[in-house]
Protein backbone atom coordinates (compact mmCIF):
# COMPACT_ATOMS: atom_id res chain seq x y z
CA UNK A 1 -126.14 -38.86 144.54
CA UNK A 2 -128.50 -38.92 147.43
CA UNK A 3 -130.11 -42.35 148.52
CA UNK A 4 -134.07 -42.58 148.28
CA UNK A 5 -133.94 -42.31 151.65
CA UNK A 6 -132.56 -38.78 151.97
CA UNK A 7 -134.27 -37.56 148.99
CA UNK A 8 -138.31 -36.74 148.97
CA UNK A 9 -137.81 -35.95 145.68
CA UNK A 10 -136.80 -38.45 144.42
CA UNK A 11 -138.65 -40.71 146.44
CA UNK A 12 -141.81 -39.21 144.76
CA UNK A 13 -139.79 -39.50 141.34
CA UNK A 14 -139.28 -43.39 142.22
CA UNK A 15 -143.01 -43.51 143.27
CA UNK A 16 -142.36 -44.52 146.33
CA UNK A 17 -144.31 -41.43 148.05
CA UNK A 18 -147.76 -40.03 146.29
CA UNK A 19 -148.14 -36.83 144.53
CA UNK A 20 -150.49 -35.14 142.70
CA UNK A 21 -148.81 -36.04 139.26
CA UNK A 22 -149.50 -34.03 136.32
CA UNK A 23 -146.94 -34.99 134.04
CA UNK A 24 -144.37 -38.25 134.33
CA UNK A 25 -142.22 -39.19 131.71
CA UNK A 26 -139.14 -41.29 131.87
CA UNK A 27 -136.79 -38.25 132.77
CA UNK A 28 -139.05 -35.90 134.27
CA UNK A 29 -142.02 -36.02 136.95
CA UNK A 30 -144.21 -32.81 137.94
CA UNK A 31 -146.73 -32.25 140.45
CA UNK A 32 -148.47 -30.23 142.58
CA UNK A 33 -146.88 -28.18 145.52
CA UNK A 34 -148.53 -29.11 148.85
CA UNK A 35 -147.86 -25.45 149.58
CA UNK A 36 -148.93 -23.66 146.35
CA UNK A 37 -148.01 -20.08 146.37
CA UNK A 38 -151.18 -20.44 144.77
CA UNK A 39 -153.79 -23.32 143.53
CA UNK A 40 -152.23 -25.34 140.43
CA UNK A 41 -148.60 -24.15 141.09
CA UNK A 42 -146.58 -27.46 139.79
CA UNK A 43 -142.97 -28.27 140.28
CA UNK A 44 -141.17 -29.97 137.89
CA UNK A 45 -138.19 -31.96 138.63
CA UNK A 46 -135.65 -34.19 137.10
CA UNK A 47 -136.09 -37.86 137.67
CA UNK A 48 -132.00 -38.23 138.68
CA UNK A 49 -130.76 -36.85 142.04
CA UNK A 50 -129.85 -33.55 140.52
CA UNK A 51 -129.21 -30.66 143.37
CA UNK A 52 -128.93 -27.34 141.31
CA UNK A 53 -129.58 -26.00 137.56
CA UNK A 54 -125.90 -26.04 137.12
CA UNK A 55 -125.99 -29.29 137.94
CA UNK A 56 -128.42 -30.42 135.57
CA UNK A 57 -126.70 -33.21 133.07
CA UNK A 58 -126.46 -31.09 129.18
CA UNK A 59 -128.63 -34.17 128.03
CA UNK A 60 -131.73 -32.93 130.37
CA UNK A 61 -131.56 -29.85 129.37
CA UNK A 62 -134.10 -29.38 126.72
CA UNK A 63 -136.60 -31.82 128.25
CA UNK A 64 -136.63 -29.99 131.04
CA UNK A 65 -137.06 -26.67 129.14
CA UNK A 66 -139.50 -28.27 127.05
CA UNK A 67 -141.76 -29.40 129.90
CA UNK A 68 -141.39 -26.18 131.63
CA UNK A 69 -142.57 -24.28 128.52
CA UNK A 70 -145.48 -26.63 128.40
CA UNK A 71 -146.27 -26.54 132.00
CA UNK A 72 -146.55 -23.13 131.67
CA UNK A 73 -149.35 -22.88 128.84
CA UNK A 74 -151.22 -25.55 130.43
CA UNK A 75 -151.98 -23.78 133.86
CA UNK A 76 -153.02 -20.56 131.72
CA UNK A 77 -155.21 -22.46 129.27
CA UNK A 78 -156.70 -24.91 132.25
CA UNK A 79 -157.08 -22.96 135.27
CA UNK A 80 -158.03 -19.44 133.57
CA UNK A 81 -154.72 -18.13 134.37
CA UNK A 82 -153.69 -14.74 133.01
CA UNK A 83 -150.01 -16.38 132.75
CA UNK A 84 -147.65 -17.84 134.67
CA UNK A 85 -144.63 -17.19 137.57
CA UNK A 86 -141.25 -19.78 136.73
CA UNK A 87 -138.50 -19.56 139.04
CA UNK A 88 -136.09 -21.69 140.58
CA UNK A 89 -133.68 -21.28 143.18
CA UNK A 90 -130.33 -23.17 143.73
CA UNK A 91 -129.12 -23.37 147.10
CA UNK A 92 -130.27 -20.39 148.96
CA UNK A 93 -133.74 -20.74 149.51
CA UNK A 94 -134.14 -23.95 148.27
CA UNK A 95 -136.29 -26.01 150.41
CA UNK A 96 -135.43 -29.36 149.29
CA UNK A 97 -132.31 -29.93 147.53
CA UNK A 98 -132.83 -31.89 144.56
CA UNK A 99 -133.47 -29.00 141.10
CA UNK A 100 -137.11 -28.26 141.27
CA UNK A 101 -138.94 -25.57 138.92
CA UNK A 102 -141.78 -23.62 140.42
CA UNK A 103 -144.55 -23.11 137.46
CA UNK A 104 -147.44 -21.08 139.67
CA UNK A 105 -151.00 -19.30 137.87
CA UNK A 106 -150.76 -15.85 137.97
CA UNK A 107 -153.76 -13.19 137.42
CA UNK A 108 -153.03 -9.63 137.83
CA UNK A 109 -154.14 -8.16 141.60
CA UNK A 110 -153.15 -11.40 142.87
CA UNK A 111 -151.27 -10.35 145.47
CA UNK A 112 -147.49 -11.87 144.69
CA UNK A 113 -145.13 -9.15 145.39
CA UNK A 114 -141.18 -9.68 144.61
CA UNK A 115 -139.53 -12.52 146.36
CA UNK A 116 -142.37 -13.20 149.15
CA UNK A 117 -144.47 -16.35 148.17
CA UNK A 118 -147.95 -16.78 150.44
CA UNK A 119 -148.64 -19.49 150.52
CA UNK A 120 -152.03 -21.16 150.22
CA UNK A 121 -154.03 -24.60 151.06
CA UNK A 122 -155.80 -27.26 149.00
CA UNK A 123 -159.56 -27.73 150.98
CA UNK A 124 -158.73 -31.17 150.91
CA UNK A 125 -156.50 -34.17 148.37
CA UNK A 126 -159.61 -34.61 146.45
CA UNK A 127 -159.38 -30.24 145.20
CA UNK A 128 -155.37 -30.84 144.78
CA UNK A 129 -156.38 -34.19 142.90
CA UNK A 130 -158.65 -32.11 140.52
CA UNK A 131 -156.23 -29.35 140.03
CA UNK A 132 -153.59 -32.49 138.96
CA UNK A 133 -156.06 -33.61 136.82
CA UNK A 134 -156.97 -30.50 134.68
CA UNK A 135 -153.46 -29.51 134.06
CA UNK A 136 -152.26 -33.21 133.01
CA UNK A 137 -155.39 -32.79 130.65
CA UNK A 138 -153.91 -29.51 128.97
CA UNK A 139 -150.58 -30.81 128.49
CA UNK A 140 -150.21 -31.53 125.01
């Protein structure tokens, strides 16, 4: 188990760095990418220091499915998505390792191709704050 310290994961998870929440709960906490592959594309991680899926305690399982599933009907419903991208990787491209679920707004000509992710830029933390805001809203 990684210390807060070596974790910005779960530093954000133990609120000790800001996000753009959308959804905190006592096992779970997503938010906003500062890099979306596109605007509103949340992660969702686990609360506990967990490094990969097959990692991921039997217990947390369907929580985590759960507020995957509705993570991905709220960006479609909120942001006029015409549905959504989920992935996760484990190990091998993962950027920071503690499990984190990618939920991004797709509409068709977007431009995401395969396995390469552009990425894109909030104008500023008050747009990433509104995009936060809209999907918490749609989260039932």
């Amino acid at each position: 188990m990684a210390s807060v310290s070596e974790c910005v994961f779960c530093d954000i998870a133990d609120g000790e760095l800001p996000a753009a929440e959308v959804l905190r709960d006592e096992e779970f906490v997503a938010f906003l990418d500062r890099r979306p592959v596109f605007k509103g594309h949340v992660l969702l991680i686990p609360r506990r220091h967990v490094v990969t899926l097959p990692d991921l305690p039997a217990e947390l399982r369907d929580g985590f499915l759960a507020h995957a599933q509705r993570l991905a009907t709220a960006v479609v419903e909120e942001l006029g998505a015409q549905g959504s991208f989920v992935a996760m990787n484990n190990v091998v491209s993962q950027s920071v390792p503690h499990l984190h679920l990618h939920v991004v707004p797709r509409t068709k000509g977007d431009g995401l191709r395969g396995f390469f992710w552009p990425r894109t830029k909030y104008r500023d933390d008050a747009e990433m704050i509104d995009y936060a805001e809209r999907i918490a809203a749609a989260i039932p």
